[in-house]
PDB file of N, CA and C in Angstrom:
ATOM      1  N   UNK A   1      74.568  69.600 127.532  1.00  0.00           N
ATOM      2  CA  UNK A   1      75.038  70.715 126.751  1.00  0.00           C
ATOM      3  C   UNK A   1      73.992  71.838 126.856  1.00  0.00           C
ATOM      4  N   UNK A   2      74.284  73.385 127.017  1.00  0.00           N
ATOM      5  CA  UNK A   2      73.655  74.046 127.084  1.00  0.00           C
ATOM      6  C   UNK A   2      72.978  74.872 126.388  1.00  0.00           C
ATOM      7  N   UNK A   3      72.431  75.490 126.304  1.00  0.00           N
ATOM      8  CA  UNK A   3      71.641  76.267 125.066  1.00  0.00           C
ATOM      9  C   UNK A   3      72.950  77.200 124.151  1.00  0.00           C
ATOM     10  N   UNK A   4      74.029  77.661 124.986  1.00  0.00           N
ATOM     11  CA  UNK A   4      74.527  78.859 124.756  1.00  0.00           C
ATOM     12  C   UNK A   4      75.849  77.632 124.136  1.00  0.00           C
ATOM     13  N   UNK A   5      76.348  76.645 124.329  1.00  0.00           N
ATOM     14  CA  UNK A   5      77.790  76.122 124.357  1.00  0.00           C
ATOM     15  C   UNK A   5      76.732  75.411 122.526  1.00  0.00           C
ATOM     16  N   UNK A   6      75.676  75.260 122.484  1.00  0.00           N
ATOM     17  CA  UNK A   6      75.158  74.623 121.218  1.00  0.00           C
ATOM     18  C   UNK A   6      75.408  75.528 119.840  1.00  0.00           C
ATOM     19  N   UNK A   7      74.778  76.933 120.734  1.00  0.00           N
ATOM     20  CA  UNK A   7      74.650  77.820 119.818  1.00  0.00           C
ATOM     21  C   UNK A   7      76.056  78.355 119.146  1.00  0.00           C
ATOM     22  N   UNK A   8      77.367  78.006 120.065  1.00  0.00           N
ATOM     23  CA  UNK A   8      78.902  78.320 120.067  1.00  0.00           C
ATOM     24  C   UNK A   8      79.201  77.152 118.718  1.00  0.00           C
ATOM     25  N   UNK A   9      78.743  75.837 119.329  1.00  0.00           N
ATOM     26  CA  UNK A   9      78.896  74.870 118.354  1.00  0.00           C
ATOM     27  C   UNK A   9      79.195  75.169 117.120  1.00  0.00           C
ATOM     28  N   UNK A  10      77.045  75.500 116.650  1.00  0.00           N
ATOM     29  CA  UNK A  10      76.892  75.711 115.507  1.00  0.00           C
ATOM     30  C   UNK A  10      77.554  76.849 115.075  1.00  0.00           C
ATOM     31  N   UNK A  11      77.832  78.119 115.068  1.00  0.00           N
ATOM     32  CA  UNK A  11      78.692  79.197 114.978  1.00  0.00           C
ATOM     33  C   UNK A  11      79.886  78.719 114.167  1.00  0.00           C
ATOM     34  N   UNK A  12      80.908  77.474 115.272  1.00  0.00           N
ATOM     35  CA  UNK A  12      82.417  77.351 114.694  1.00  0.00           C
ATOM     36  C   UNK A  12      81.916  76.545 113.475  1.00  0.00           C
ATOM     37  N   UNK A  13      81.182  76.044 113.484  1.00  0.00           N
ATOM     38  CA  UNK A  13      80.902  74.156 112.246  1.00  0.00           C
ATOM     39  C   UNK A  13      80.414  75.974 111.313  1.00  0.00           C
ATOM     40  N   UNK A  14      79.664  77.084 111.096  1.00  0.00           N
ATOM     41  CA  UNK A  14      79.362  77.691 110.137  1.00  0.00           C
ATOM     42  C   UNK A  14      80.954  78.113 109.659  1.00  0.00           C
ATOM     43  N   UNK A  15      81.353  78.716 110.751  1.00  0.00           N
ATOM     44  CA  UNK A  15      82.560  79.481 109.903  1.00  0.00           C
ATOM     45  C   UNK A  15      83.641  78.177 109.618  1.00  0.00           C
ATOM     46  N   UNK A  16      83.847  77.261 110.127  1.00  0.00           N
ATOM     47  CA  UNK A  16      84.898  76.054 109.526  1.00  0.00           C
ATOM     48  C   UNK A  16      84.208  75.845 108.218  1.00  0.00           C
ATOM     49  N   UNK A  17      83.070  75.856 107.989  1.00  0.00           N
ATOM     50  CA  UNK A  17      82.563  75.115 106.652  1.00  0.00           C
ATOM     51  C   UNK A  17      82.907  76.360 105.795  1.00  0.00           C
ATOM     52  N   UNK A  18      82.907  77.725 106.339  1.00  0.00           N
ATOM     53  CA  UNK A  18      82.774  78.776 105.170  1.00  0.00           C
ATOM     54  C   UNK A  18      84.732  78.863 105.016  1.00  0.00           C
ATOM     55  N   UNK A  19      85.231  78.974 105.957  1.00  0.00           N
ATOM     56  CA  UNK A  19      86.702  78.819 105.668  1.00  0.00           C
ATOM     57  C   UNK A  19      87.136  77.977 104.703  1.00  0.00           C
ATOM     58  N   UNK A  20      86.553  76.559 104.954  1.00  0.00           N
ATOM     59  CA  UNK A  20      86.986  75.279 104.391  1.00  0.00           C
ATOM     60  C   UNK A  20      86.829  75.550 102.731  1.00  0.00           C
ATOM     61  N   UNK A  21      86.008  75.942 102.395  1.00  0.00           N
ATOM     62  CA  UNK A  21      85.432  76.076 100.948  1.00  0.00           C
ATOM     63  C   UNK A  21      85.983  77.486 100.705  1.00  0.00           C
ATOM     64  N   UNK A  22      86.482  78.238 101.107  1.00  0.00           N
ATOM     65  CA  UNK A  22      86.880  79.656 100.848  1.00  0.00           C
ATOM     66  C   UNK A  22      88.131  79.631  99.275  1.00  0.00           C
ATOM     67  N   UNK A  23      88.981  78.284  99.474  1.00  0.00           N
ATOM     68  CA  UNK A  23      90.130  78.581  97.989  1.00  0.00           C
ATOM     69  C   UNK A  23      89.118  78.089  97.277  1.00  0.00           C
ATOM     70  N   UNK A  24      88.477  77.374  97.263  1.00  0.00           N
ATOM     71  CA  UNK A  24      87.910  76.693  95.997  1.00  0.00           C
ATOM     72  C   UNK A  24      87.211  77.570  95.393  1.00  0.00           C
ATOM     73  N   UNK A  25      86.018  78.160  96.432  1.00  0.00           N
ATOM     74  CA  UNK A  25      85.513  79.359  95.456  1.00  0.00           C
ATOM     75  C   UNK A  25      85.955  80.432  95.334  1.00  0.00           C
ATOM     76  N   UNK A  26      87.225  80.842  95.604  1.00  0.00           N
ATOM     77  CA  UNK A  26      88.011  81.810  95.270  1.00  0.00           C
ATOM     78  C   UNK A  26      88.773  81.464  93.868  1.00  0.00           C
ATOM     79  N   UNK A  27      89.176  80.010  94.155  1.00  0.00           N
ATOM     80  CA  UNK A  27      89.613  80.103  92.441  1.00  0.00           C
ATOM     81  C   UNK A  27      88.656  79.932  91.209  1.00  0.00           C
ATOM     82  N   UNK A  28      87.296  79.812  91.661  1.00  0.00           N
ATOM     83  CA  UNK A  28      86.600  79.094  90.753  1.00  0.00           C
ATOM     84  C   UNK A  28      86.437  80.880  90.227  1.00  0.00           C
ATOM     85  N   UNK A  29      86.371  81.906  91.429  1.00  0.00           N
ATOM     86  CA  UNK A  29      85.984  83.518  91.044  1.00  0.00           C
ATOM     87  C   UNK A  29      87.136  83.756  90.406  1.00  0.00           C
ATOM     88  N   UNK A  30      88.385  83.764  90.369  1.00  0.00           N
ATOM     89  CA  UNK A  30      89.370  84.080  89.858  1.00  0.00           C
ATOM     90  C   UNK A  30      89.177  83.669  88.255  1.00  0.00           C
ATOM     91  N   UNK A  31      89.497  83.001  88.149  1.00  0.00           N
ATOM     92  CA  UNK A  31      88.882  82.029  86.691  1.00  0.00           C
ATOM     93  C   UNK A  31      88.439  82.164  86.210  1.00  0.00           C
ATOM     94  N   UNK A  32      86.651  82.707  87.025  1.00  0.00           N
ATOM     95  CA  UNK A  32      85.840  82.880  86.088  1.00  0.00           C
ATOM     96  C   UNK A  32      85.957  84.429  85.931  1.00  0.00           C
ATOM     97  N   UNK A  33      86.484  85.323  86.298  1.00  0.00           N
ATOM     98  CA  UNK A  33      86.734  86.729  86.141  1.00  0.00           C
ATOM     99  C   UNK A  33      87.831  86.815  84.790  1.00  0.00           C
ATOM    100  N   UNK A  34      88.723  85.751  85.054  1.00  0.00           N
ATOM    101  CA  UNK A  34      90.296  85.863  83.587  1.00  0.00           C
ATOM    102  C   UNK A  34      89.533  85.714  82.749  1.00  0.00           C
ATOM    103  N   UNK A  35      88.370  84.718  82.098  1.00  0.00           N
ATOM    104  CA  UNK A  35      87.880  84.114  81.001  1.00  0.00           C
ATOM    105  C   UNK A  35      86.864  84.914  80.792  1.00  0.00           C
ATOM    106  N   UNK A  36      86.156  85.390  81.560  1.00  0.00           N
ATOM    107  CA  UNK A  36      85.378  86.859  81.217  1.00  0.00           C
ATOM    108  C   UNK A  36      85.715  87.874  80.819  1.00  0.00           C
ATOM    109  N   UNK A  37      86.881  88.274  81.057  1.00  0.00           N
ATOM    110  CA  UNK A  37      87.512  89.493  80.401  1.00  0.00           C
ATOM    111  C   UNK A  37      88.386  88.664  78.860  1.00  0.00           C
ATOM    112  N   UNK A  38      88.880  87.709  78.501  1.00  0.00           N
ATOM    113  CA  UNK A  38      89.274  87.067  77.398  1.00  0.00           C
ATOM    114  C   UNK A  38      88.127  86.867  76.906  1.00  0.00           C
ATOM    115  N   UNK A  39      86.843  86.416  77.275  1.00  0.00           N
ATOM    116  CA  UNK A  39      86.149  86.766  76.365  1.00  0.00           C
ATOM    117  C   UNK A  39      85.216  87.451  75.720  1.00  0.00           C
ATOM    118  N   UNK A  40      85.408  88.462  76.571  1.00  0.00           N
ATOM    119  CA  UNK A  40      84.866  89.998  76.154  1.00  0.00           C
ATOM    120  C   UNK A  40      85.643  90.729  75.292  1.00  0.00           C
ATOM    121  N   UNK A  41      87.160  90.302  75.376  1.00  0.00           N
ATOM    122  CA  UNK A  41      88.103  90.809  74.331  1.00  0.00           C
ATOM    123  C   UNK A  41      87.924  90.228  73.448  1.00  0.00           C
ATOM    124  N   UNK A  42      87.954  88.870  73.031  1.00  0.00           N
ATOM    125  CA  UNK A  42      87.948  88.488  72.035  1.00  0.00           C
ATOM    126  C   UNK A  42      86.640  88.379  71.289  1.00  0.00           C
ATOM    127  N   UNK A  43      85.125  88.071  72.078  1.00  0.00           N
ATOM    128  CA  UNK A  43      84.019  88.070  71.257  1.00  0.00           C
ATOM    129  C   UNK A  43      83.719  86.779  71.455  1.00  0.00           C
ATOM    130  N   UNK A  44      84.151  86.072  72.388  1.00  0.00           N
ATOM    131  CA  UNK A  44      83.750  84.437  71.820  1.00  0.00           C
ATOM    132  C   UNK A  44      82.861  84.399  73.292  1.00  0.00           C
ATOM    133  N   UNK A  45      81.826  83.897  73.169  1.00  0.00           N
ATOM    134  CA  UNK A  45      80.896  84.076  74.176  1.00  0.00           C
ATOM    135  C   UNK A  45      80.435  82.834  74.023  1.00  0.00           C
ATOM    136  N   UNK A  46      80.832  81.441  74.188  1.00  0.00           N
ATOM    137  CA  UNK A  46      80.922  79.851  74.171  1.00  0.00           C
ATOM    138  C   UNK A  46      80.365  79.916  75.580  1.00  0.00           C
ATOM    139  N   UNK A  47      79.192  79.645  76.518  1.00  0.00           N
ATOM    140  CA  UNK A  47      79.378  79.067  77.423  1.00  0.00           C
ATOM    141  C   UNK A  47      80.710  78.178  78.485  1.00  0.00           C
ATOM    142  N   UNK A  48      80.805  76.887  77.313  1.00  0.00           N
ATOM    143  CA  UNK A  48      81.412  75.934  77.715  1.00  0.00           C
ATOM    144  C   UNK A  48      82.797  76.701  78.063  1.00  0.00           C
ATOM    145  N   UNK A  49      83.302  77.525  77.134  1.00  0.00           N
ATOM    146  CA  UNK A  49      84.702  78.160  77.301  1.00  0.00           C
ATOM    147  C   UNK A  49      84.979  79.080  78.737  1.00  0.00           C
ATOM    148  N   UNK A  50      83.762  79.534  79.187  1.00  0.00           N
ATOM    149  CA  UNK A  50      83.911  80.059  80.246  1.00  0.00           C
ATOM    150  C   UNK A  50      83.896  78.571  81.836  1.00  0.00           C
ATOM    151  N   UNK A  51      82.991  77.891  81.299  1.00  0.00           N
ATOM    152  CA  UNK A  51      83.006  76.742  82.316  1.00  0.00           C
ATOM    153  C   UNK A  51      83.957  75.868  82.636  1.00  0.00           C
ATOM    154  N   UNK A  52      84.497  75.152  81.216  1.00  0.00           N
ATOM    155  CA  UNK A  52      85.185  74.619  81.606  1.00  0.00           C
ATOM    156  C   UNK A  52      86.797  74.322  82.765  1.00  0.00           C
ATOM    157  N   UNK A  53      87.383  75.537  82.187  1.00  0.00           N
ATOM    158  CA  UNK A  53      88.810  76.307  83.136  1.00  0.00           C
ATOM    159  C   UNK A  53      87.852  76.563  84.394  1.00  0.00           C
ATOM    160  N   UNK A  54      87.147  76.992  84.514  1.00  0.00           N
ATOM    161  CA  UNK A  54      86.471  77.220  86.028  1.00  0.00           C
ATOM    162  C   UNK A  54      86.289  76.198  86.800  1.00  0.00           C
ATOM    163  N   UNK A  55      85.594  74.822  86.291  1.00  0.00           N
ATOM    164  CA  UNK A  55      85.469  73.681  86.688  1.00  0.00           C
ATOM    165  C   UNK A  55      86.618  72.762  86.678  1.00  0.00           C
ATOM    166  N   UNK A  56      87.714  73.037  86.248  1.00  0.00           N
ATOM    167  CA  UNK A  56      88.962  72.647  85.816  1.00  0.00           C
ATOM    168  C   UNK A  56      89.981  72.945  87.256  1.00  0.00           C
ATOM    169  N   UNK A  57      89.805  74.499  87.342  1.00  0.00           N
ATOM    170  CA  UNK A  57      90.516  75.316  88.289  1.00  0.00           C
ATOM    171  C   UNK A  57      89.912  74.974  89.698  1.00  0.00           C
ATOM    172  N   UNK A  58      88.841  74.573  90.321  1.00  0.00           N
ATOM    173  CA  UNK A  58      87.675  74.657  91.372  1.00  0.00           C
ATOM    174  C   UNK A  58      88.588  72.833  92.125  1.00  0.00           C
ATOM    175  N   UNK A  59      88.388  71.884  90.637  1.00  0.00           N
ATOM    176  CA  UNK A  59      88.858  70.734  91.097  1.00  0.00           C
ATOM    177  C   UNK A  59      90.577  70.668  91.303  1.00  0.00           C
ATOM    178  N   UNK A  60      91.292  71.421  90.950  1.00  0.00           N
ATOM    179  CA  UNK A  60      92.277  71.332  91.083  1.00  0.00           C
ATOM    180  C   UNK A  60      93.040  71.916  92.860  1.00  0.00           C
ATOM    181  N   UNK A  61      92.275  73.194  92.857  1.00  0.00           N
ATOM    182  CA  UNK A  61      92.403  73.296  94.196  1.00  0.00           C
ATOM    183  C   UNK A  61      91.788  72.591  94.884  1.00  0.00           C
ATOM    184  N   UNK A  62      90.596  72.044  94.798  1.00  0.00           N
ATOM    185  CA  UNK A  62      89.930  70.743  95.534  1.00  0.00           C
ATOM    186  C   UNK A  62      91.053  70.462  96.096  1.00  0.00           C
ATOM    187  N   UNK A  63      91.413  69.768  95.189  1.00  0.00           N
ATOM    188  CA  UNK A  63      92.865  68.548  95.016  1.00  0.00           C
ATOM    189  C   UNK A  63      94.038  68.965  96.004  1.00  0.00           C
ATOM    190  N   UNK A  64      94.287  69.602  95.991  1.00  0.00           N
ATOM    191  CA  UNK A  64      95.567  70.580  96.321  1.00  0.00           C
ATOM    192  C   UNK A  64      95.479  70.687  97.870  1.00  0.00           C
ATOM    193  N   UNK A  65      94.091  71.285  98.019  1.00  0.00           N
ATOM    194  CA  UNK A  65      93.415  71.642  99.628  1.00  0.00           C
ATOM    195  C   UNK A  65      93.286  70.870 100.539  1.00  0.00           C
ATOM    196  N   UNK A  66      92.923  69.794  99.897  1.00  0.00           N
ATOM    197  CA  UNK A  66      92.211  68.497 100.423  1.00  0.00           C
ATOM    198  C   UNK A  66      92.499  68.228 102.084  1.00  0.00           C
ATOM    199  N   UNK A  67      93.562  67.985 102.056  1.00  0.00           N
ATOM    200  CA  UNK A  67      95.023  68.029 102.864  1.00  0.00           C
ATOM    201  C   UNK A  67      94.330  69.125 104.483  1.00  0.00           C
ATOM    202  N   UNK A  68      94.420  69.941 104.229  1.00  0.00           N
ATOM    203  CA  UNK A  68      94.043  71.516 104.892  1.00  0.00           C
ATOM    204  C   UNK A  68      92.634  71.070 105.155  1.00  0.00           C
ATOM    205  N   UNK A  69      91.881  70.913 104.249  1.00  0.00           N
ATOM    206  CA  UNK A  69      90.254  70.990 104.646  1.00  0.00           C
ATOM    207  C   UNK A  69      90.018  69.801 105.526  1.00  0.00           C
ATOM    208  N   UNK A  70      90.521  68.786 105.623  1.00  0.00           N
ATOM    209  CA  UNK A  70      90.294  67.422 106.316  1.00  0.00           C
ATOM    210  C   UNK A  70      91.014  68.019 107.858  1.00  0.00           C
ATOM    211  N   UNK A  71      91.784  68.534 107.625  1.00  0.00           N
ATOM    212  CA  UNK A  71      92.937  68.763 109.257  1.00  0.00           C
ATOM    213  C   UNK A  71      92.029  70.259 110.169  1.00  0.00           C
ATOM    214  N   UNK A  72      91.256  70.926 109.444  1.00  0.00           N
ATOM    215  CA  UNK A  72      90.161  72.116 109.619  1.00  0.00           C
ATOM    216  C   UNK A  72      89.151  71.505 110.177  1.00  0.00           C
ATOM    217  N   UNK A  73      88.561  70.475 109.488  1.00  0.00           N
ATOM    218  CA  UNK A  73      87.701  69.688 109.939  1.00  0.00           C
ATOM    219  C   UNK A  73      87.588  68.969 111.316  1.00  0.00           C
ATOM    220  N   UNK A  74      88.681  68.114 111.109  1.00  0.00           N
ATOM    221  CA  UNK A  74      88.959  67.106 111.940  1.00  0.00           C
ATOM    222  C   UNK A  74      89.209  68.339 113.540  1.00  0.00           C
ATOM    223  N   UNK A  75      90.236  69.129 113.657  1.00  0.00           N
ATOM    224  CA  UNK A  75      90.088  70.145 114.453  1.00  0.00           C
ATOM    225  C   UNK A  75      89.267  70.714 115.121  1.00  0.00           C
ATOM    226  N   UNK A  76      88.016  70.792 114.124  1.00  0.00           N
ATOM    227  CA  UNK A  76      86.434  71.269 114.524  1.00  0.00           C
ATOM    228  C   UNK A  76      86.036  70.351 115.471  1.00  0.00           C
ATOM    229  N   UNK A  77      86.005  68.911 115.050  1.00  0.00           N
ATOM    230  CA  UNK A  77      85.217  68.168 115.537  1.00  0.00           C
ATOM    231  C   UNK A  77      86.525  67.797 116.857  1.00  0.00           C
ATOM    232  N   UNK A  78      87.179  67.631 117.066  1.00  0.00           N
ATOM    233  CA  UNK A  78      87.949  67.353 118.196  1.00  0.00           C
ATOM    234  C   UNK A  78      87.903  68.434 119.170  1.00  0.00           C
ATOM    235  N   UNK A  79      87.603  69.447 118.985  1.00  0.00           N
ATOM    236  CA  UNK A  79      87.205  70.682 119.857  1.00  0.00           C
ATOM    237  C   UNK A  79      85.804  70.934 120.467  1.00  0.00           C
ATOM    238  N   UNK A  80      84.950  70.224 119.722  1.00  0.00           N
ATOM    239  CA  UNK A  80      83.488  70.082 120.040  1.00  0.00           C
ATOM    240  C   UNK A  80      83.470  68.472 120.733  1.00  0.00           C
ATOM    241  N   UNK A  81      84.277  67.679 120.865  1.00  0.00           N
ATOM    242  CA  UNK A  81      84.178  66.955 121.737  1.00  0.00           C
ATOM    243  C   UNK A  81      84.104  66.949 122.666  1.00  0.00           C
ATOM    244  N   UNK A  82      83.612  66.353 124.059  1.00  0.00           N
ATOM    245  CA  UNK A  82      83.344  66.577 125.347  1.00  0.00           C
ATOM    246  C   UNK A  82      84.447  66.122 125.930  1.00  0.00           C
TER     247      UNK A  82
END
């Protein structure tokens, strides 16, 4: 393998990993943006109230994705095979 086909490698494995994780922390930002503005309206400034739905929302698309992120993956690595 050559210096340049390594460096291609690492490149796709960066952007598959940043794709792969892209809903999760998109919903975890979504989430945590709704409950920030609810609780700036309302005054209730609970930690936990902002965490929890975030950590709630993050695993749920986990869940949901799972599916997609394994077939992204698996893709990666079958393409970097010789």
């Amino acid at each position: 393998m050559s210096d340049g086909d390594l460096v291609e490698l690492v490149r796709q494995a960066i952007l598959t990993g940043v794709l792969v994780m892209l809903p999760v922390l998109l919903a975890g930002f979504i989430v945590a943006l709704l409950t920030g503005l609810v609780q700036a309206a309302t005054g209730i400034h609970e930690p936990l109230v902002g965490l929890a739905p975030r950590l709630m929302a993050m695993a749920a698309m986990l869940i949901l994705a799972m599916p997609w992120m394994v077939e992204q993956c698996v893709e990666m690595f079958r393409a970097a095979a010789p």
